[in-house]
Protein backbone atom coordinates (compact mmCIF):
# COMPACT_ATOMS: atom_id res chain seq x y z
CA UNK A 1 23.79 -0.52 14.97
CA UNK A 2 22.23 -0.93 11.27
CA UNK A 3 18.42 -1.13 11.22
CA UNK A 4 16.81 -4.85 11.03
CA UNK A 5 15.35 -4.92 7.35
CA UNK A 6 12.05 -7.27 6.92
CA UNK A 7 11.46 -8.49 3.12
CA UNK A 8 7.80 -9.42 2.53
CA UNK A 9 5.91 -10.41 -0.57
CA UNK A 10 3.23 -12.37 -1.97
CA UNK A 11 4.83 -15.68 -2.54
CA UNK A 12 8.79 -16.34 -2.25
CA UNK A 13 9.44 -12.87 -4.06
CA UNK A 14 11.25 -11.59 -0.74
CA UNK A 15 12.99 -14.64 -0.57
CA UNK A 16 14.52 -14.87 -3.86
CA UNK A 17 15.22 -11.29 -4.22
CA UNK A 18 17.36 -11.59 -0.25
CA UNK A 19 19.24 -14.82 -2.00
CA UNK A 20 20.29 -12.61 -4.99
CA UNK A 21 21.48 -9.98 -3.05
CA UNK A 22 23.68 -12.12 -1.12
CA UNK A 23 25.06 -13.45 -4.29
CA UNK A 24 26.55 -9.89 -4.54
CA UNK A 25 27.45 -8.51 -0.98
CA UNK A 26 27.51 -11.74 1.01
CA UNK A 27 26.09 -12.72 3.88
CA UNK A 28 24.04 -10.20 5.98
CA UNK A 29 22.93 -9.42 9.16
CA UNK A 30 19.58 -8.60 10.71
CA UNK A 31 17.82 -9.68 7.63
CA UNK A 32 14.59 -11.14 7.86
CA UNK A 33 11.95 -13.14 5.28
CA UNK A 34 8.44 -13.08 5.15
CA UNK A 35 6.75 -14.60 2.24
CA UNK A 36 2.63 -14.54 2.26
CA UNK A 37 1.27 -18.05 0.68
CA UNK A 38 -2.07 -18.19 -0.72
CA UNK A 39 -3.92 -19.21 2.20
CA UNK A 40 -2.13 -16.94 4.94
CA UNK A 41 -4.71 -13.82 4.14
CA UNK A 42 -4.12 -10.95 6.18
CA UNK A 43 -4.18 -13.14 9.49
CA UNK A 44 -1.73 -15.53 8.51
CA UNK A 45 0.59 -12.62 7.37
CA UNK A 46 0.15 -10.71 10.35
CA UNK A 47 1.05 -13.62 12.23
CA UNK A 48 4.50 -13.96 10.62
CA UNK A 49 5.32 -10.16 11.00
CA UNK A 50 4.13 -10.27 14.35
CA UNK A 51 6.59 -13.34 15.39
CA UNK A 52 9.38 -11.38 13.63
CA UNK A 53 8.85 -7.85 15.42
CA UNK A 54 8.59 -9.85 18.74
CA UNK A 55 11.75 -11.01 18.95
CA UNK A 56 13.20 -6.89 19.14
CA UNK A 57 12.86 -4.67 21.88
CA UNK A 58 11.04 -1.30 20.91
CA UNK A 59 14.13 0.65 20.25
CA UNK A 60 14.88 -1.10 17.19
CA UNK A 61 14.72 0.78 13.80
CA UNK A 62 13.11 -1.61 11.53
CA UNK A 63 12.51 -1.05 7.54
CA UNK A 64 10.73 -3.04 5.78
CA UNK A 65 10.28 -3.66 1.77
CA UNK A 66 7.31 -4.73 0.30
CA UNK A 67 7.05 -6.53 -3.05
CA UNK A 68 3.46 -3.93 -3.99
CA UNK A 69 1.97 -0.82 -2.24
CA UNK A 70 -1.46 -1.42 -1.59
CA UNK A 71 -1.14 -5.59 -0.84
CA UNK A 72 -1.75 -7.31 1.54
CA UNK A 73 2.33 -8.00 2.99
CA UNK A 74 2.22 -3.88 2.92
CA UNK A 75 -1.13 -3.47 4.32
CA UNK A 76 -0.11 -5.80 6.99
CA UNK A 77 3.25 -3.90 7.61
């Protein structure tokens, strides 16, 4: 089974870059979103990563992107 890969960045960087890449290789699977708004702050991010992980068991390999190292989404992750 392919890893589950989680796209986060500040604002709908994660989501745009996901839609372009399906523009090239099509649809894919075990792809997830998570774009931090302005008032999310490290809570409200944490939040949406949180909701995400909990819907795998603990044997899932999971990579995840971030948009900038040292941010908050990559903090968070």
């Amino acid at each position: 089974m392919r890893p589950v890969m989680i796209v986060m960045s500040h604002g709908n960087m994660a989501a745009e870059t996901v839609n372009s890449a399906k523009m090239i290789v099509g649809e894919m699977e075990n792809v997830f979103v998570i774009s931090m708004k302005e008032d999310d702050g490290l809570s409200g991010t944490m939040d949406k990563l949180e909701a995400v992980l909990a819907t795998f068991d603990l044997q899932t390999e999971i990579v995840i992107l971030i948009d900038l190292k040292g941010g908050t989404p990559g903090n968070t992750a």
